[in-house]
C-alpha atoms as a PDB file:
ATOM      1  CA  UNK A   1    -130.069 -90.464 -14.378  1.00  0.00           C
ATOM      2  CA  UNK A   2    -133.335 -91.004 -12.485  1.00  0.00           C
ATOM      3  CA  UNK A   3    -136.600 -91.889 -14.254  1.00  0.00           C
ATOM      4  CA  UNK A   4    -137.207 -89.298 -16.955  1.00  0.00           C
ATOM      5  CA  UNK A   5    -140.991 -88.706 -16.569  1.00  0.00           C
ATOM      6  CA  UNK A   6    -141.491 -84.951 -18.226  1.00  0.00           C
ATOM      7  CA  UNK A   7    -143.601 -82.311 -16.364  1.00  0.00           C
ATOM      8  CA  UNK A   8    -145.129 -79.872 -17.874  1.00  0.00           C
ATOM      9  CA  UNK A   9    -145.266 -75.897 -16.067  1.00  0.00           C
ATOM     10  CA  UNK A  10    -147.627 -73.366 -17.563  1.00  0.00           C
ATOM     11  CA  UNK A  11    -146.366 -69.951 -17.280  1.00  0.00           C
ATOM     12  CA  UNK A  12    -148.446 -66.654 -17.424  1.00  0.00           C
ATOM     13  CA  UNK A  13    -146.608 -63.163 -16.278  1.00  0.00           C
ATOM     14  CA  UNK A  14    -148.440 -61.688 -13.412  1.00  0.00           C
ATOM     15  CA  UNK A  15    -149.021 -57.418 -13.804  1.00  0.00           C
ATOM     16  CA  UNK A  16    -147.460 -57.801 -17.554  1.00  0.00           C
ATOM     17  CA  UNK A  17    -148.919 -56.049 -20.714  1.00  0.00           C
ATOM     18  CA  UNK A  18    -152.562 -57.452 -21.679  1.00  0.00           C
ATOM     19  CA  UNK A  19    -150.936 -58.713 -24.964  1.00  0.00           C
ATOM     20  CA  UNK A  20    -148.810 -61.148 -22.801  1.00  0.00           C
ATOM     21  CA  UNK A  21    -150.758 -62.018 -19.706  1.00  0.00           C
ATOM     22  CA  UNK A  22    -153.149 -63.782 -22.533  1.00  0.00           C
ATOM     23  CA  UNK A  23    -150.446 -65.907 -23.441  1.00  0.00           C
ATOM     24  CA  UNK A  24    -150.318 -69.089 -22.304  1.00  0.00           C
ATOM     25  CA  UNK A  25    -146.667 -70.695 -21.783  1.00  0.00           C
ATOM     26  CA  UNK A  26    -145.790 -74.460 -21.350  1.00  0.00           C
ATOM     27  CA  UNK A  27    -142.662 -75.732 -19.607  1.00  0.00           C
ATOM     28  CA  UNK A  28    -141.675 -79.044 -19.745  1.00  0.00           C
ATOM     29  CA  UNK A  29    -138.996 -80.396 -16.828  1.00  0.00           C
ATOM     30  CA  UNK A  30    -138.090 -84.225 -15.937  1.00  0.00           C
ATOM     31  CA  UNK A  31    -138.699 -84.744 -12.310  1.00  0.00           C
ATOM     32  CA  UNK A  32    -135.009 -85.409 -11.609  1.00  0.00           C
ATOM     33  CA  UNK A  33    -132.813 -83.834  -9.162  1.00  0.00           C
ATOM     34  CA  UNK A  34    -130.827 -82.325 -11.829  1.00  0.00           C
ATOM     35  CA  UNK A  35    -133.151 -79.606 -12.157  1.00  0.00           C
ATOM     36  CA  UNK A  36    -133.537 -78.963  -8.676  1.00  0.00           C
ATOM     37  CA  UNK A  37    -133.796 -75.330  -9.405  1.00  0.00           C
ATOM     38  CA  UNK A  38    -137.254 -75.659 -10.896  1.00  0.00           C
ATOM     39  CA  UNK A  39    -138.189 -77.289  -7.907  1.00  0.00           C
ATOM     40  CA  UNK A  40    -137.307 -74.700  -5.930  1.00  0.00           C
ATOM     41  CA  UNK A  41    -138.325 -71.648  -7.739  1.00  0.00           C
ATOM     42  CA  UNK A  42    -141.923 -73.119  -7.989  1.00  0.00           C
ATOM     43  CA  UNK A  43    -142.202 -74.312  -4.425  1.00  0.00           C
ATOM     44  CA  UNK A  44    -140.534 -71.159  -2.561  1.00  0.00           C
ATOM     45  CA  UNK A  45    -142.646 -68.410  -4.912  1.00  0.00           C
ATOM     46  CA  UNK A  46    -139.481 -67.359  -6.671  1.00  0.00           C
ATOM     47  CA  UNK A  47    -141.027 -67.487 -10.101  1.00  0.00           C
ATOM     48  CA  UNK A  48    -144.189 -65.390  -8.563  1.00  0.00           C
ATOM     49  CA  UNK A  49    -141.553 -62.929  -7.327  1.00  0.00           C
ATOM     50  CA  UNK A  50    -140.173 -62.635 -11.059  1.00  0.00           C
ATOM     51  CA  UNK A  51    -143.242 -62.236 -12.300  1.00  0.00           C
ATOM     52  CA  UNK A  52    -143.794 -66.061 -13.285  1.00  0.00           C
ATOM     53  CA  UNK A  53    -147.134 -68.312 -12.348  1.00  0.00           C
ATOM     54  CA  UNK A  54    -145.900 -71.937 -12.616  1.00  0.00           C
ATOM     55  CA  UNK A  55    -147.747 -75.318 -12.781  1.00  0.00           C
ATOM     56  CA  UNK A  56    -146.283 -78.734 -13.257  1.00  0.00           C
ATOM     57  CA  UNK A  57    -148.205 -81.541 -15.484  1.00  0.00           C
ATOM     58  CA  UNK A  58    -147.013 -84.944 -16.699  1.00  0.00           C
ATOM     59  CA  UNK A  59    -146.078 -85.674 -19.947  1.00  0.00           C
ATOM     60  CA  UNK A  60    -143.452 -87.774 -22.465  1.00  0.00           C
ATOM     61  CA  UNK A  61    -140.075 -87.833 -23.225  1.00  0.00           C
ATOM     62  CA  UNK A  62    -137.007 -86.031 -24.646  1.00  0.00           C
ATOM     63  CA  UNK A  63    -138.008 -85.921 -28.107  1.00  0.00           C
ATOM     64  CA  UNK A  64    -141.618 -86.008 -27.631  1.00  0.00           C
ATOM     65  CA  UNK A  65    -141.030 -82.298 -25.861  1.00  0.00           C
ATOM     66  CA  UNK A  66    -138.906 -80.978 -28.442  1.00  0.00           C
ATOM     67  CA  UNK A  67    -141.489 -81.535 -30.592  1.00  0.00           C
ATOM     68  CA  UNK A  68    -144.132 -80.576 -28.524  1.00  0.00           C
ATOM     69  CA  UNK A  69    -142.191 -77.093 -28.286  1.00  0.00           C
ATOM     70  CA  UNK A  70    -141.852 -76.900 -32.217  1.00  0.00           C
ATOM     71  CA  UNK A  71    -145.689 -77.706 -32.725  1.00  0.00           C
ATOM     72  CA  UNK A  72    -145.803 -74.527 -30.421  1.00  0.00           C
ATOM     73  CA  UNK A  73    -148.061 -76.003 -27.184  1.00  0.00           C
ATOM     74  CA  UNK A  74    -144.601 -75.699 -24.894  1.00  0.00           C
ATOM     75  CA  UNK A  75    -142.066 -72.309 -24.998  1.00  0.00           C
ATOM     76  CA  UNK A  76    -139.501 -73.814 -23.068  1.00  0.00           C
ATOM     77  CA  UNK A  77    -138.378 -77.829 -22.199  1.00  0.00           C
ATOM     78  CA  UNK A  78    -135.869 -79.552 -19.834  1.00  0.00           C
ATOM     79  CA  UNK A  79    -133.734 -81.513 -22.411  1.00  0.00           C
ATOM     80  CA  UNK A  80    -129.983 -83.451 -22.111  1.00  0.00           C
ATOM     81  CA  UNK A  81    -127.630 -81.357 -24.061  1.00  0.00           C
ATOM     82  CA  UNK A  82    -126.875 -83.919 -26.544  1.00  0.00           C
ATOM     83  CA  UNK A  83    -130.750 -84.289 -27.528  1.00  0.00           C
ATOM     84  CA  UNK A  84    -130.137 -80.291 -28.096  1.00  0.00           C
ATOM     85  CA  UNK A  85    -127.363 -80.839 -30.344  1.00  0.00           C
ATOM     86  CA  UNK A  86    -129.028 -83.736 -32.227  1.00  0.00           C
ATOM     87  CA  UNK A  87    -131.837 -81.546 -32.815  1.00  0.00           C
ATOM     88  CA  UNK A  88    -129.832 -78.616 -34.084  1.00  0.00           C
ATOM     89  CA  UNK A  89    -128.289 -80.848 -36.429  1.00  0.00           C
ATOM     90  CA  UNK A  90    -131.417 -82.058 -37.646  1.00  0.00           C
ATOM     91  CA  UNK A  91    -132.186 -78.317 -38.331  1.00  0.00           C
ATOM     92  CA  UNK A  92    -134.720 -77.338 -35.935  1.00  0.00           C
ATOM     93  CA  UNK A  93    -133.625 -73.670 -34.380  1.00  0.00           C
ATOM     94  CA  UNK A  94    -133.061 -74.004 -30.628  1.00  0.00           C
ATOM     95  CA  UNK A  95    -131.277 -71.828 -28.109  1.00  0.00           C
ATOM     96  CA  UNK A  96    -130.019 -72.499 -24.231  1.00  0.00           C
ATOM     97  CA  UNK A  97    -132.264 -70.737 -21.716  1.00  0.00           C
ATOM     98  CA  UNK A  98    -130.812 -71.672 -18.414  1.00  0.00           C
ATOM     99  CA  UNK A  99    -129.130 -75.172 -16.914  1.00  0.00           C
ATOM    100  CA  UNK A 100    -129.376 -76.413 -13.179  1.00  0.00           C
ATOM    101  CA  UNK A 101    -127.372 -79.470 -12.349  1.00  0.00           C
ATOM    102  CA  UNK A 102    -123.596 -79.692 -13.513  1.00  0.00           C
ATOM    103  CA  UNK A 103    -120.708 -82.522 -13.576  1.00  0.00           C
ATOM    104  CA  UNK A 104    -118.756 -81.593 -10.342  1.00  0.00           C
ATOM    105  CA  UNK A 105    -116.267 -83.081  -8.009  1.00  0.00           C
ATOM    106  CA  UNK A 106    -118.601 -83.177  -5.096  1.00  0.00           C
ATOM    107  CA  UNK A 107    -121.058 -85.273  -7.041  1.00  0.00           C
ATOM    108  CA  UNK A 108    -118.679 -87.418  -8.887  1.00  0.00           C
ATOM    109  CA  UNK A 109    -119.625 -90.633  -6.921  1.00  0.00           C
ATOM    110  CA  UNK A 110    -123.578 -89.828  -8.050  1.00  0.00           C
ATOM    111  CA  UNK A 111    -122.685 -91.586 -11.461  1.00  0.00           C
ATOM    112  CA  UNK A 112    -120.865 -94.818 -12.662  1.00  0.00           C
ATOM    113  CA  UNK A 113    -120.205 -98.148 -13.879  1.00  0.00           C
ATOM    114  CA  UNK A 114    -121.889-101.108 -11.781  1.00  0.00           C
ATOM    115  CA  UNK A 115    -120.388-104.696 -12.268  1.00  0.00           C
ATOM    116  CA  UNK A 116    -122.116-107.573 -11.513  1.00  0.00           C
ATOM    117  CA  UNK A 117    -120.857-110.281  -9.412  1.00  0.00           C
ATOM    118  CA  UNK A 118    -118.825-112.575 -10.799  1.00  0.00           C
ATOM    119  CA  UNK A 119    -117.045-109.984 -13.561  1.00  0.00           C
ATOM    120  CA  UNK A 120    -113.931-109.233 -12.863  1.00  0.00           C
ATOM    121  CA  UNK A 121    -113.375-105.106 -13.756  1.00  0.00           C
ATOM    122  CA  UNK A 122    -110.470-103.701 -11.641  1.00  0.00           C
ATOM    123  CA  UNK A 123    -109.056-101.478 -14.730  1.00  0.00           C
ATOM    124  CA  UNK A 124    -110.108 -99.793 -17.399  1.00  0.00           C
ATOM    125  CA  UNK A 125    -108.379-101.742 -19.913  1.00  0.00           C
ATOM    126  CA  UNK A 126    -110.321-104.742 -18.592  1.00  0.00           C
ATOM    127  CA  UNK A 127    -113.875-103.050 -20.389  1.00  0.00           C
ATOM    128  CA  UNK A 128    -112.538-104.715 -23.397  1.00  0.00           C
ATOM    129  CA  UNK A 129    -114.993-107.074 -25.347  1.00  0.00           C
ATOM    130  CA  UNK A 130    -117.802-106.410 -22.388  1.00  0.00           C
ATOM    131  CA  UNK A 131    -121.217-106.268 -22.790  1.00  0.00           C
ATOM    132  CA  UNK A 132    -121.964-102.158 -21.029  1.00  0.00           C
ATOM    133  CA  UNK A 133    -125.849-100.887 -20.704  1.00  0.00           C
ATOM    134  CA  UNK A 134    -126.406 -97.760 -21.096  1.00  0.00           C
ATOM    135  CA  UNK A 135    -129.729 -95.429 -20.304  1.00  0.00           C
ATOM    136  CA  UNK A 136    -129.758 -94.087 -23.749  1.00  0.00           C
ATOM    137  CA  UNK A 137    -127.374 -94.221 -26.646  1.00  0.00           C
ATOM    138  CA  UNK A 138    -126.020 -91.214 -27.636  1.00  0.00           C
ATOM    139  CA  UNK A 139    -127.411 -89.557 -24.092  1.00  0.00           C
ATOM    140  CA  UNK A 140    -125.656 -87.688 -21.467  1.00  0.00           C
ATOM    141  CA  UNK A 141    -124.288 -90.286 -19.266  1.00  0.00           C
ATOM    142  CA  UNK A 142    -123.401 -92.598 -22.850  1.00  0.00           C
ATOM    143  CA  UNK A 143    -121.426 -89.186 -23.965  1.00  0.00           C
ATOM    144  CA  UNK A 144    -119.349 -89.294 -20.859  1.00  0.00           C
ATOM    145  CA  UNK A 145    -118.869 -92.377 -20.366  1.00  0.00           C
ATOM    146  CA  UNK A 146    -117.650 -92.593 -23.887  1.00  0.00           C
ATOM    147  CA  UNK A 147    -115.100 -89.900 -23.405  1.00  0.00           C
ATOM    148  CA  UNK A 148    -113.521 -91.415 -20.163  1.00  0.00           C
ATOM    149  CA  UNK A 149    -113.124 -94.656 -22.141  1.00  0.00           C
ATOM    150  CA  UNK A 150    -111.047 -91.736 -24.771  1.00  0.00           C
ATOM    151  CA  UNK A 151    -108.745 -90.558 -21.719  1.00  0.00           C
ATOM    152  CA  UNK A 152    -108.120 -94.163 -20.627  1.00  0.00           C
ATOM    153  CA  UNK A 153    -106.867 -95.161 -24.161  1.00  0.00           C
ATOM    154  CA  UNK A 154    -109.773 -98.006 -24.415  1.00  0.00           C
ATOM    155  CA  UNK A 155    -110.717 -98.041 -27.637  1.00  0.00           C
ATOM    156  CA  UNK A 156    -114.933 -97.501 -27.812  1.00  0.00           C
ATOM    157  CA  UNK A 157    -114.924-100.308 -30.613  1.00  0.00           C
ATOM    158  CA  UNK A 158    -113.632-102.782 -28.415  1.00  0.00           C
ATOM    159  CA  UNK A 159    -116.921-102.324 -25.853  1.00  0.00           C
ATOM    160  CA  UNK A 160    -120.819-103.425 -26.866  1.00  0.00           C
ATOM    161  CA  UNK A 161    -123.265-100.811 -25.721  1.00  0.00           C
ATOM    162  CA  UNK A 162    -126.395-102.499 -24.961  1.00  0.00           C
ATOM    163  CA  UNK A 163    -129.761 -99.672 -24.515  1.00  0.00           C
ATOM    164  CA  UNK A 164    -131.415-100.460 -21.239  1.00  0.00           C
ATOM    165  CA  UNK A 165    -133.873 -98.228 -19.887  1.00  0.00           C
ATOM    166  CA  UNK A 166    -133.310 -96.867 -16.794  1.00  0.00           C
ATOM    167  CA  UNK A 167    -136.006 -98.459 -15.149  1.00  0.00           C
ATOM    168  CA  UNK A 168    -134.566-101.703 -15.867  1.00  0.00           C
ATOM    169  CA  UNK A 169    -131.039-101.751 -14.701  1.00  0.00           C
ATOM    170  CA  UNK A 170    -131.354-103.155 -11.922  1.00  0.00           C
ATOM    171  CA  UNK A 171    -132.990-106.350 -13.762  1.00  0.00           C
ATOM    172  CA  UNK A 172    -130.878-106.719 -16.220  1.00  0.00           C
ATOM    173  CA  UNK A 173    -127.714-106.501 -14.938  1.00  0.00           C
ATOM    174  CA  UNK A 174    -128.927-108.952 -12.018  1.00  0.00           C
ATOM    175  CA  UNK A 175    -129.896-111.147 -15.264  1.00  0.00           C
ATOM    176  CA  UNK A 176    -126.360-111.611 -16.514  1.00  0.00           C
ATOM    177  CA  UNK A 177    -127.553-110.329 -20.091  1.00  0.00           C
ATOM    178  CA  UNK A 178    -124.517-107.606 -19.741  1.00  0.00           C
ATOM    179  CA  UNK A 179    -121.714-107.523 -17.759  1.00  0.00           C
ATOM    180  CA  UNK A 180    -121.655-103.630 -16.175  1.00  0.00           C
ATOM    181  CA  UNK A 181    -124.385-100.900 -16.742  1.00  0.00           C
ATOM    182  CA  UNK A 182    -123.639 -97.113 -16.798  1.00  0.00           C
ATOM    183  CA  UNK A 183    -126.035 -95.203 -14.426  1.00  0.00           C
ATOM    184  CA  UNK A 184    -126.871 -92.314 -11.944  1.00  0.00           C
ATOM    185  CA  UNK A 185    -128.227 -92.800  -8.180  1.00  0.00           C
ATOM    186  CA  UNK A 186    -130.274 -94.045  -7.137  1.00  0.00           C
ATOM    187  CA  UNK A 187    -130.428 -96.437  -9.821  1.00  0.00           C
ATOM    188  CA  UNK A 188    -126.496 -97.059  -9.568  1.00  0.00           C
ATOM    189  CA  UNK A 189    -127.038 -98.676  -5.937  1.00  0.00           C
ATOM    190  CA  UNK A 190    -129.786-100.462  -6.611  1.00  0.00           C
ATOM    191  CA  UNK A 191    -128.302-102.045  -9.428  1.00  0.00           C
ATOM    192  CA  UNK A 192    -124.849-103.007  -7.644  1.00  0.00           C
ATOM    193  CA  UNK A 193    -127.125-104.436  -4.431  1.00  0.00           C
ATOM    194  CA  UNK A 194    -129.513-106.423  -6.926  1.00  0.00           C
ATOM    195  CA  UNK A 195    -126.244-107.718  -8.957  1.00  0.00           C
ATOM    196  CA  UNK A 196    -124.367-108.207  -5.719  1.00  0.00           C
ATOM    197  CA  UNK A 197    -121.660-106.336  -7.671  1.00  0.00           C
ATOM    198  CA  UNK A 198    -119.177-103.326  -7.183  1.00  0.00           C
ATOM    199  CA  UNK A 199    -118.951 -99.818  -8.294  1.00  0.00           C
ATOM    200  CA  UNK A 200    -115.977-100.635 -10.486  1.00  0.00           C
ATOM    201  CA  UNK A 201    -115.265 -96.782 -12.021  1.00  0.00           C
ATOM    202  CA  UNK A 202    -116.615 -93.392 -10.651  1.00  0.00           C
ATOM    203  CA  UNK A 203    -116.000 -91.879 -13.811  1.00  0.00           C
ATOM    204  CA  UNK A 204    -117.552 -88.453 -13.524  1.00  0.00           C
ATOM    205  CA  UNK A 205    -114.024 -87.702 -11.262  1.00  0.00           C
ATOM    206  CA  UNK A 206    -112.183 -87.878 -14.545  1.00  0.00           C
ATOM    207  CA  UNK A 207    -114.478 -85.684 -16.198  1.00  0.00           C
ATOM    208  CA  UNK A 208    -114.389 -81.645 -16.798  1.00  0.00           C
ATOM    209  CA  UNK A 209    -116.476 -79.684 -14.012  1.00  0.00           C
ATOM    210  CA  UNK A 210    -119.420 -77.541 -15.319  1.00  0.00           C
ATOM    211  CA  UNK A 211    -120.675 -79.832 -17.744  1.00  0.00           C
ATOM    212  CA  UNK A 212    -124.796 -79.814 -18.052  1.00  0.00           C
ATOM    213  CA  UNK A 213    -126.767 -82.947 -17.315  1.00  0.00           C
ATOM    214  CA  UNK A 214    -129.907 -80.913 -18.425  1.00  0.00           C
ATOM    215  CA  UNK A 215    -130.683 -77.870 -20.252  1.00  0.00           C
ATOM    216  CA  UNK A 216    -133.749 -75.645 -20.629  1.00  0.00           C
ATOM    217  CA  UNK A 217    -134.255 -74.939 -24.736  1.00  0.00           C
ATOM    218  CA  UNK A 218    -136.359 -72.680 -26.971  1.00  0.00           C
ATOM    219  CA  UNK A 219    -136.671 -71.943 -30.079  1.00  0.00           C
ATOM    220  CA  UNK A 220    -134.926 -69.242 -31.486  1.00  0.00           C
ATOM    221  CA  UNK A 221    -137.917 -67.564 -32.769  1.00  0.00           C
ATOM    222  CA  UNK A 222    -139.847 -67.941 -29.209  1.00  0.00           C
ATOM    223  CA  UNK A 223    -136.562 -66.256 -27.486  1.00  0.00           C
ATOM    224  CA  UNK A 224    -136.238 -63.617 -29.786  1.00  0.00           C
ATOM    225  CA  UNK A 225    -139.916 -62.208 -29.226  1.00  0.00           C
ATOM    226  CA  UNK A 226    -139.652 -62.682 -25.290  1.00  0.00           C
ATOM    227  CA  UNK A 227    -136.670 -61.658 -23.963  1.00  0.00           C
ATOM    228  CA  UNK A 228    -138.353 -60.445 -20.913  1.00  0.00           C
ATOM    229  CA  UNK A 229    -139.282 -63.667 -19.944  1.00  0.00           C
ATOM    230  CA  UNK A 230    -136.376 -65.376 -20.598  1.00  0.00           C
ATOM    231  CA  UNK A 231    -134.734 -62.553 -17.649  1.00  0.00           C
ATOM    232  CA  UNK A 232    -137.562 -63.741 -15.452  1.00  0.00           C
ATOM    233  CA  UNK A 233    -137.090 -67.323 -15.954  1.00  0.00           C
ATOM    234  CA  UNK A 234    -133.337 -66.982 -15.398  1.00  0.00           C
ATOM    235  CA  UNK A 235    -133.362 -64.761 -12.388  1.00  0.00           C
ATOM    236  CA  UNK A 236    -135.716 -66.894 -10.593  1.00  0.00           C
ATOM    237  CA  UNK A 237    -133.219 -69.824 -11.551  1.00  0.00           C
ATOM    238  CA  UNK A 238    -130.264 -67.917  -9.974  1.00  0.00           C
ATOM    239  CA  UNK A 239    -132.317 -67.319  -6.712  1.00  0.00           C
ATOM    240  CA  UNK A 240    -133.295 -71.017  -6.626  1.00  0.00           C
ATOM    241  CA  UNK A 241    -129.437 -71.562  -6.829  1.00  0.00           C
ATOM    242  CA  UNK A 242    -128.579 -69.599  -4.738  1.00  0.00           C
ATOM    243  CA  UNK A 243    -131.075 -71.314  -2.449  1.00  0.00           C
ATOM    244  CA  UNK A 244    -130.371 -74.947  -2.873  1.00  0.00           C
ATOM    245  CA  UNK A 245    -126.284 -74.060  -1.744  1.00  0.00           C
ATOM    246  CA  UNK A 246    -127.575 -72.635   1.631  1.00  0.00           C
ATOM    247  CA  UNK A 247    -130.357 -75.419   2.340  1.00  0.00           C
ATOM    248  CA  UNK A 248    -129.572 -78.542   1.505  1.00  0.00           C
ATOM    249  CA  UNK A 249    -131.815 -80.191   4.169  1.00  0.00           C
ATOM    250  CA  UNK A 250    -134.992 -78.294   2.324  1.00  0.00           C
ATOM    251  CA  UNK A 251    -133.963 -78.870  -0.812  1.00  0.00           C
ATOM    252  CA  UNK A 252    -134.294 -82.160  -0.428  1.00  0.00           C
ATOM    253  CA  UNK A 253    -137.287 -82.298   0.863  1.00  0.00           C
ATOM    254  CA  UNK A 254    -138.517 -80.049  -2.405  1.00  0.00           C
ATOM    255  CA  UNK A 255    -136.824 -82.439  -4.631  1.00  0.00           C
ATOM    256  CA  UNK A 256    -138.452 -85.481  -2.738  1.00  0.00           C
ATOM    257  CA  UNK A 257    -141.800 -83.629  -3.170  1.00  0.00           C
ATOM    258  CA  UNK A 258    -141.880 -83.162  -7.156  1.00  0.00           C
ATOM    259  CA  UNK A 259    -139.609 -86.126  -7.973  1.00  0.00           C
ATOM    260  CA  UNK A 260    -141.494 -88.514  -5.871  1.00  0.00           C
ATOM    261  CA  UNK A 261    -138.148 -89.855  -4.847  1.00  0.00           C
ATOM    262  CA  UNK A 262    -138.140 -91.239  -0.786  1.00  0.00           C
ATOM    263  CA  UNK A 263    -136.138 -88.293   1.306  1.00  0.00           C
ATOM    264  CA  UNK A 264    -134.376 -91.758   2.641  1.00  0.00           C
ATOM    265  CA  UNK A 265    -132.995 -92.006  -1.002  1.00  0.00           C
ATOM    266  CA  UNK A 266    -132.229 -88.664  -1.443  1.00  0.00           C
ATOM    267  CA  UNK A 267    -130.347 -87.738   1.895  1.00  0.00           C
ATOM    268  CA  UNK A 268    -127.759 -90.910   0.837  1.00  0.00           C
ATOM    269  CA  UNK A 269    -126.784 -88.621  -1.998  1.00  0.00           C
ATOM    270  CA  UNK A 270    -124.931 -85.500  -2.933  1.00  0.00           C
ATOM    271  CA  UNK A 271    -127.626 -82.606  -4.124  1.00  0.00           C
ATOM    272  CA  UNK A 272    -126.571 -81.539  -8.167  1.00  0.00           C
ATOM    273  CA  UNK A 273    -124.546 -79.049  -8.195  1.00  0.00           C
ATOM    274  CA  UNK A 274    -126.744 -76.175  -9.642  1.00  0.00           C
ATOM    275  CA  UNK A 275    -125.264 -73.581 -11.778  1.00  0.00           C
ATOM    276  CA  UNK A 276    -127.762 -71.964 -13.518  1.00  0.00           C
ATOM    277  CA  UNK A 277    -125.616 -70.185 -16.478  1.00  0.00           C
ATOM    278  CA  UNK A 278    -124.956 -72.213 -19.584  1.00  0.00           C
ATOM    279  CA  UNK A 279    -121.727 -71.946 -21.147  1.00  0.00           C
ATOM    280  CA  UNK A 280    -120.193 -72.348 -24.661  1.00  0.00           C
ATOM    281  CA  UNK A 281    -117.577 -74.306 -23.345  1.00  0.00           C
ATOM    282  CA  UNK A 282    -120.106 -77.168 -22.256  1.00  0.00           C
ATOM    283  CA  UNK A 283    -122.042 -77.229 -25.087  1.00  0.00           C
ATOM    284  CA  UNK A 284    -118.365 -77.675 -27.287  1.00  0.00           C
ATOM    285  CA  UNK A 285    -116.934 -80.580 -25.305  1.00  0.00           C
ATOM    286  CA  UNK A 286    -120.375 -82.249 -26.207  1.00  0.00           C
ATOM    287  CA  UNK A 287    -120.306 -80.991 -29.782  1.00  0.00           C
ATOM    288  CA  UNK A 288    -117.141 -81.989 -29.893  1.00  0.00           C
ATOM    289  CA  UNK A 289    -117.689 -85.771 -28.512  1.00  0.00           C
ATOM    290  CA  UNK A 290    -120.736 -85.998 -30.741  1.00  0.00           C
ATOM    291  CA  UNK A 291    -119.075 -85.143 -33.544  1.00  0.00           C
ATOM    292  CA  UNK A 292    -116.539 -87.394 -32.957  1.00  0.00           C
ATOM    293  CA  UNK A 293    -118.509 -90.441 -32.128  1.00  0.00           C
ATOM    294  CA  UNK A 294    -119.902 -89.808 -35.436  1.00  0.00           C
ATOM    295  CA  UNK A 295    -123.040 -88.863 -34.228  1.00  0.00           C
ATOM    296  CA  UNK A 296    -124.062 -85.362 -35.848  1.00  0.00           C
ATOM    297  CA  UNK A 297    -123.772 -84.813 -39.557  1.00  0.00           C
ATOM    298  CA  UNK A 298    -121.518 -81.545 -39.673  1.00  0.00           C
ATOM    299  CA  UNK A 299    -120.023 -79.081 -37.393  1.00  0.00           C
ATOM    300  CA  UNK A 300    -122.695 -76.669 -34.676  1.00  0.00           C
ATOM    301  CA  UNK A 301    -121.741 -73.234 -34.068  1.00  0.00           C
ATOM    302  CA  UNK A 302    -122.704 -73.464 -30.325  1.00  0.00           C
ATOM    303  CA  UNK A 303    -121.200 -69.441 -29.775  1.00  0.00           C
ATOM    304  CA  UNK A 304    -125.417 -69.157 -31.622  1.00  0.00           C
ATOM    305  CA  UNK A 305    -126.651 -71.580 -28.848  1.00  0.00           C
ATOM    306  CA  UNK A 306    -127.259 -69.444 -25.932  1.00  0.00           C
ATOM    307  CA  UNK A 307    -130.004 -67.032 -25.825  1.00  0.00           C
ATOM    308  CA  UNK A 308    -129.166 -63.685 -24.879  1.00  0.00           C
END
């Protein structure tokens, strides 16, 4: 989706026991409109009202805050669910905290395939032997995409998935290097003007609803000793939620203000839909698909996934 710089939000509980309010917690969120609700809570003093003092830093990426969390200098990190599952195969003890943005029919046209001029995509079957970029192998948009290509019958073999960094789509498919890219706005747009190309699929339509772009992890451990602050954390989500559906218009301008994106941008697109509960349904269609596409090593129990 949009450009996956990591922030960083240290956490104290205001009024809690000594023992606590000495404890310094790290948060680590992408400044992406999928996780709107972070935005929100921190800018409209909904994490104060829960109890929560929050401050956003820059950091690194996916896997550099996963490990950053198991070294122990962050409690909490904004990850893609199948970065989650990859690390839970791996073995490292993780459990769901909260989500924000979700796949749903309002936002489908926020995702999809650009082609660039001169390639002729009207159907799915006509993805076979093309070159497709992709933001990250094995990441959240790759996983979907994936899976449409396994309701239209299109066989994944028959595709090359190329890695291209989602700063550089735009470039590269303008280059002619690959023939369509996979990618979320604003990138998507940019890419399809620079290419002078077409949206040919918007294939989040075809997709289930509720599915997480990003979740909010722990480790087990962490969540088992602060379950107080994980009730903090996720009421102060469901207020932010709860928020973002009845102001759009300031919710974008929140989202503009942490993401860096130009309200211009953001006002040509549909706000995430942001439901803050995660679900064991979500996390098994992208077990599931993983597992499938051969990329975890055994079976996840994701009914152990959420924290309680």
């Amino acid at each position: 989706m949009l450009k996956r710089t990591i922030l960083i939000a240290s956490v104290v509980i205001a009024g809690a026991a000594p023992s606590w309010a000495e404890t310094k917690i790290a948060i680590g969120t992408p400044p992406i409109a999928e996780v709107e609700a972070a935005f929100v809570a921190k800018d409209e003093g909904l994490f104060e009202k829960n109890g929560l003092s929050v401050e956003f830093l820059p950091t690194g990426s996916n896997q550099t805050l996963v490990a950053a969390m198991v070294a122990g200098s962050h409690q909490i990190v904004a990850v893609s669910p199948t970065v989650l599952l990859q690390a839970v195969d791996s073995g490292i003890d993780l459990v769901v905290v909260a989500n924000c943005g979700v796949t749903a029919p309002r936002t489908a046209k926020n995702a999809g395939l650009a082609v660039r001029g001169g390639v002729e995509i009207g159907k799915p079957e006509d993805l076979k032997g093309k070159k497709i970029g992709t933001p990250s192998i094995g990441g959240t948009l790759d996983i979907l995409f994936r899976q449409w290509l396994k309701q239209k019958n299109v066989p994944e073999k028959g595709v090359t998935f190329i890695e291209v960094p989602i700063p550089n789509t735009a470039d590269v498919l303008k280059g002619g290097t690959i023939d369509a890219i996979i990618a979320g706005e604003p990138s998507l747009g940019r890419a399809v003007a620079q290419a002078n190309g077409t949206v040919a699929f918007n294939y989040m339509s075809d997709l289930p609803e509720n599915l997480p772009y990003t979740t909010f992890v722990a480790t087990r451990d962490w969540a088992k000793g602060n379950a107080a602050t994980i009730k903090s954390f996720r009421a102060a989500f469901a207020q932010a939620a709860e928020y973002v559906a009845a102001n759009p218009a300031k919710t974008r301008e929140i989202v503009s203000k942490y993401t860096k994106l130009p309200i211009e941008v953001l006002n040509k697109i549909e706000l995430p839909e942001c439901r803050t509960v995660p679900t064991k349904a979500a996390l098994d269609y992208f077990e599931k698909a993983m597992r499938d596409g051969g990329m975890l090593t055994g079976k996840i129990d994701t009914a152990t996934l959420i924290a309680p």
